[in-house]
N, C-alpha and C. Protein backbone atom coordinates (compact mmCIF):
# COMPACT_ATOMS: atom_id res chain seq x y z
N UNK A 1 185.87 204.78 212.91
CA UNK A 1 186.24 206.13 212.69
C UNK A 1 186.50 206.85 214.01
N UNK A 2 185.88 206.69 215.27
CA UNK A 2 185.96 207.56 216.04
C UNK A 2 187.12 206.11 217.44
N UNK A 3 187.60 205.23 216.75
CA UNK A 3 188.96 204.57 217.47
C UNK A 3 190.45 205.13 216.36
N UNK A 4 191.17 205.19 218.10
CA UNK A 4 192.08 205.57 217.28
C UNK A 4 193.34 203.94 217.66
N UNK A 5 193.20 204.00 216.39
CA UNK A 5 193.84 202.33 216.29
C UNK A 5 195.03 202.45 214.86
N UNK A 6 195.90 201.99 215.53
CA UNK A 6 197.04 201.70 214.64
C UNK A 6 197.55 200.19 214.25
N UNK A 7 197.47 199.78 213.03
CA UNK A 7 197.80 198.63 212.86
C UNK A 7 196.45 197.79 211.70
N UNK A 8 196.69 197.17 211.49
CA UNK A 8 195.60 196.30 210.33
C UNK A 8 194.47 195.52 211.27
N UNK A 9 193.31 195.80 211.06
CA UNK A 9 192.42 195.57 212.12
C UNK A 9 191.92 194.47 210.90
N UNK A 10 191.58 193.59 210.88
CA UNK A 10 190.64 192.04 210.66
C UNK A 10 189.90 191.58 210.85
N UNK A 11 188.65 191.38 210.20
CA UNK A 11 187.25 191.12 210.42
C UNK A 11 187.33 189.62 209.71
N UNK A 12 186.53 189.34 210.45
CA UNK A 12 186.22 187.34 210.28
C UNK A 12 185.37 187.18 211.54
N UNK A 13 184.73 185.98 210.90
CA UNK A 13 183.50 185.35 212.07
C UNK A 13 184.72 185.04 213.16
N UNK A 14 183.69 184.51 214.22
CA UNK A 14 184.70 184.25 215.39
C UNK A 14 184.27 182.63 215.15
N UNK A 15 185.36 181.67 215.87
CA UNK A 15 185.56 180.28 215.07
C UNK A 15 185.82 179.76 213.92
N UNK A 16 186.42 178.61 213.90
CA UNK A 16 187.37 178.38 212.67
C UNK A 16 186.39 177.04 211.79
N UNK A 17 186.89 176.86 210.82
CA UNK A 17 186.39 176.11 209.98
C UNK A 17 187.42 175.22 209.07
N UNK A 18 187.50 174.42 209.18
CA UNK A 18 188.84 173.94 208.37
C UNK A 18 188.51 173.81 206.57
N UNK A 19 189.55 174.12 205.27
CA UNK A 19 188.58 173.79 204.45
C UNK A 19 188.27 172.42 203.87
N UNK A 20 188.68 171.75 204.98
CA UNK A 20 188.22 170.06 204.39
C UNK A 20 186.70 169.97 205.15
N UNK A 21 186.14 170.44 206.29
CA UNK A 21 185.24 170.69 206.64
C UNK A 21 183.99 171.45 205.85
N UNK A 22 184.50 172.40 205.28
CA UNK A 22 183.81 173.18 204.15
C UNK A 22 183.39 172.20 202.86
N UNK A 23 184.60 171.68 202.42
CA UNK A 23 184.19 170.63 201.35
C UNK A 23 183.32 169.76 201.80
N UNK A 24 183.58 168.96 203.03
CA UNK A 24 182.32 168.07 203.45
C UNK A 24 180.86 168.51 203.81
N UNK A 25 180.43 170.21 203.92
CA UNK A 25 179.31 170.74 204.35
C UNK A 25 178.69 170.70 202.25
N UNK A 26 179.45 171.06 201.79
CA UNK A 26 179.12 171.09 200.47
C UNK A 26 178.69 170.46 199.58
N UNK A 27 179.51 168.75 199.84
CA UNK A 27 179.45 167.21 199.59
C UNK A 27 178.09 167.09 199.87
N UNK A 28 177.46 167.48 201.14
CA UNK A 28 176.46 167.14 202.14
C UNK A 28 175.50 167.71 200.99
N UNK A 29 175.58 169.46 200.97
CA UNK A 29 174.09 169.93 200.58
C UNK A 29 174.08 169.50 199.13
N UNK A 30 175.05 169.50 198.60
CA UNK A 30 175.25 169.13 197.12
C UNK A 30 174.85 167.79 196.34
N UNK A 31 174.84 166.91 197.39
CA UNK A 31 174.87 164.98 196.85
C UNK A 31 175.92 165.10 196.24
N UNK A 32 176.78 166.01 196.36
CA UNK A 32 177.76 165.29 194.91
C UNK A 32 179.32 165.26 195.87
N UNK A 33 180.34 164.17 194.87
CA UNK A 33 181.74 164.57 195.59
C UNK A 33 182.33 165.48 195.30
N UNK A 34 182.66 165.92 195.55
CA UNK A 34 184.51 167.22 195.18
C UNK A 34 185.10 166.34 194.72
N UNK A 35 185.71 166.74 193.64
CA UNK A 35 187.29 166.50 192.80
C UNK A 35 188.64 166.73 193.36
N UNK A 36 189.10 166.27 194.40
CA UNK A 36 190.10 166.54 194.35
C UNK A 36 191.53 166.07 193.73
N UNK A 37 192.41 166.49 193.15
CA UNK A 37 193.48 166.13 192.48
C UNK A 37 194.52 166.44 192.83
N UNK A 38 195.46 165.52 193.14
CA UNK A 38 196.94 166.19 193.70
C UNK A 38 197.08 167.05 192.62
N UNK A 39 197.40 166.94 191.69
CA UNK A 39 198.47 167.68 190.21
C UNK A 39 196.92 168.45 189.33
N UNK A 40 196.74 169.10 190.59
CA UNK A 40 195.77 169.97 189.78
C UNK A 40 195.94 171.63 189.77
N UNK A 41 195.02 171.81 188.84
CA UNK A 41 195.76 173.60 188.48
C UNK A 41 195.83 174.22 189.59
N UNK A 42 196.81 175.16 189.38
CA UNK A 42 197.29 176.06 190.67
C UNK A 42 195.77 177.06 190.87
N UNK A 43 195.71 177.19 192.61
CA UNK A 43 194.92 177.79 193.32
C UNK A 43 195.47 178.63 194.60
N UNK A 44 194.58 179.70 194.63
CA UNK A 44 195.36 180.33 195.66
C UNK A 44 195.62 179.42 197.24
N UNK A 45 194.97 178.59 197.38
CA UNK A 45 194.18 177.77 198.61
C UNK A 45 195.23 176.61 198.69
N UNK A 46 195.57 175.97 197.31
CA UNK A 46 195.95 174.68 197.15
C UNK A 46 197.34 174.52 198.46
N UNK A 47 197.26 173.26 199.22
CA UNK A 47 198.19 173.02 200.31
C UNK A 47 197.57 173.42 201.54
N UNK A 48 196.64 174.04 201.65
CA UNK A 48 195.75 174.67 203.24
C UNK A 48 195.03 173.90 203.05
N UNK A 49 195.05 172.96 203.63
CA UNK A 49 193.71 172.19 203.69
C UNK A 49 193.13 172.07 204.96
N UNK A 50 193.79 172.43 205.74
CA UNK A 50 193.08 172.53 207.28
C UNK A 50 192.98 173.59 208.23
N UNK A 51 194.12 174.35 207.97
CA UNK A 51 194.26 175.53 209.30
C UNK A 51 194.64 176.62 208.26
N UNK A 52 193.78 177.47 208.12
CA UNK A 52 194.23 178.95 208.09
C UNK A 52 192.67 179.93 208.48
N UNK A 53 193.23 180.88 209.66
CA UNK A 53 192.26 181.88 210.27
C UNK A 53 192.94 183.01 210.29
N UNK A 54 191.97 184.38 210.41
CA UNK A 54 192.43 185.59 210.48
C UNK A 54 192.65 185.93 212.38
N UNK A 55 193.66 186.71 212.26
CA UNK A 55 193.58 187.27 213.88
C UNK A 55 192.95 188.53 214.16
N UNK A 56 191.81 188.30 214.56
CA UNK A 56 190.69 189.63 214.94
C UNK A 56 190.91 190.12 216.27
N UNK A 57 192.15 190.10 217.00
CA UNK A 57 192.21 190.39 218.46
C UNK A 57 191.93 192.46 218.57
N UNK A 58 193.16 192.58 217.48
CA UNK A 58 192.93 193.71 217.41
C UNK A 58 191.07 194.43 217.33
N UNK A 59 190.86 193.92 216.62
CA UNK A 59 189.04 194.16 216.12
C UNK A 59 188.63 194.29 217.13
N UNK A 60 188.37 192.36 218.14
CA UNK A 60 187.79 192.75 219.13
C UNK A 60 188.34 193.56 220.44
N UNK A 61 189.11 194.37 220.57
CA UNK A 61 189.78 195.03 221.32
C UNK A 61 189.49 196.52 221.20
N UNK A 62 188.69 196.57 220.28
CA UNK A 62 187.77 198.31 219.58
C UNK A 62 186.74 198.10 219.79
N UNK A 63 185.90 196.89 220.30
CA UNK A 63 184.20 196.16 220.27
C UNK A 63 183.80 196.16 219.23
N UNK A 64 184.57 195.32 218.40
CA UNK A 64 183.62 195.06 217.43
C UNK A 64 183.34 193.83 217.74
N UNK A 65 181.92 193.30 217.02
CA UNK A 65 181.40 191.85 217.57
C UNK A 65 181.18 190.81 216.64
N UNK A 66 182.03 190.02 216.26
CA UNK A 66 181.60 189.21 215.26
C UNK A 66 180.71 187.99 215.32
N UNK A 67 180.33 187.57 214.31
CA UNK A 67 179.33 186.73 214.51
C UNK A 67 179.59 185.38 214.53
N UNK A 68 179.50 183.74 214.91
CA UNK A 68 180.32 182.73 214.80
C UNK A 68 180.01 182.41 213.39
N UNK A 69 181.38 181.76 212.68
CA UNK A 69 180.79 180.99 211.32
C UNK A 69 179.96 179.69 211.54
N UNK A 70 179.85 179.09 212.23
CA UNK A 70 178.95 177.48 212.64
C UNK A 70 177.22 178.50 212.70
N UNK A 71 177.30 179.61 212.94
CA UNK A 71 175.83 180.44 212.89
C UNK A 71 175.13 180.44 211.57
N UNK A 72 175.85 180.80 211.19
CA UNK A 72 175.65 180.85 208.91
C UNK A 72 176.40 180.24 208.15
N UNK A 73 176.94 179.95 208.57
CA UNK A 73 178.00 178.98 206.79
C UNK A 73 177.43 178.37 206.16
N UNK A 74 176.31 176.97 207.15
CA UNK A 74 175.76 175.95 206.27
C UNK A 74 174.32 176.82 205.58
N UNK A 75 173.76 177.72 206.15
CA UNK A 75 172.85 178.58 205.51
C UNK A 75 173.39 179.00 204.25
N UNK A 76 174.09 179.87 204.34
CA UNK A 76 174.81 180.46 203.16
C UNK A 76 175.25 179.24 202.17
N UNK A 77 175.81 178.63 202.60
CA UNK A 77 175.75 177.55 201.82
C UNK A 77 174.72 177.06 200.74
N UNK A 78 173.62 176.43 201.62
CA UNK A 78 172.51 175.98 200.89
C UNK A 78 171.81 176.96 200.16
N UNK A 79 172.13 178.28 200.61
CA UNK A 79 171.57 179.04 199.46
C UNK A 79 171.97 178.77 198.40
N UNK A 80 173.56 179.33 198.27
CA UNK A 80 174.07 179.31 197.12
C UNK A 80 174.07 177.96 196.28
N UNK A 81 173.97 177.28 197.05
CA UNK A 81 173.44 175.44 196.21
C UNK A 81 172.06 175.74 195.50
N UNK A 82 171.02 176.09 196.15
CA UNK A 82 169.64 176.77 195.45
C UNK A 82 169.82 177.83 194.26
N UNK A 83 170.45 178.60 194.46
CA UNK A 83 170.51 179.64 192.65
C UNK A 83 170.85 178.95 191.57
């Protein structure tokens, strides 16, 4: 509120995660495999399977400080495996 910033500012951890990486942290806490299927129902995701990140330059260029995803993902993770 008190930057004066023009343009779409983007919040995301700092570091990337690929989502075949994600599937294998999941595989891990889960014991179980993922399904994957070529000719499977449409998803917003389907075809990214490795590279897509947000650009937070703008963000950090106001100080904002994000936190790395390798800090919490696999936490967050295993929670949500626990409920």
């Amino acid at each position: 509120m008190d930057h004066n910033i023009d343009g779409a500012v983007n919040g995301a951890s700092k570091g990337n995660i690929s989502i075949s990486e994600l599937i294998s942290m999941i595989e891990n806490l889960t014991g179980r495999k993922a399904v994957i299927l070529e000719n499977g129902d449409a998803a917003p995701y389907n075809g990214y399977m490795d590279d897509m990140t947000l650009n937070t330059d703008l963000a950090d260029k106001t100080g904002f400080d994000f936190s790395n995803i390798n800090s919490w993902i696999e936490d967050l993770i295993a929670y949500l495996v626990e409920i």
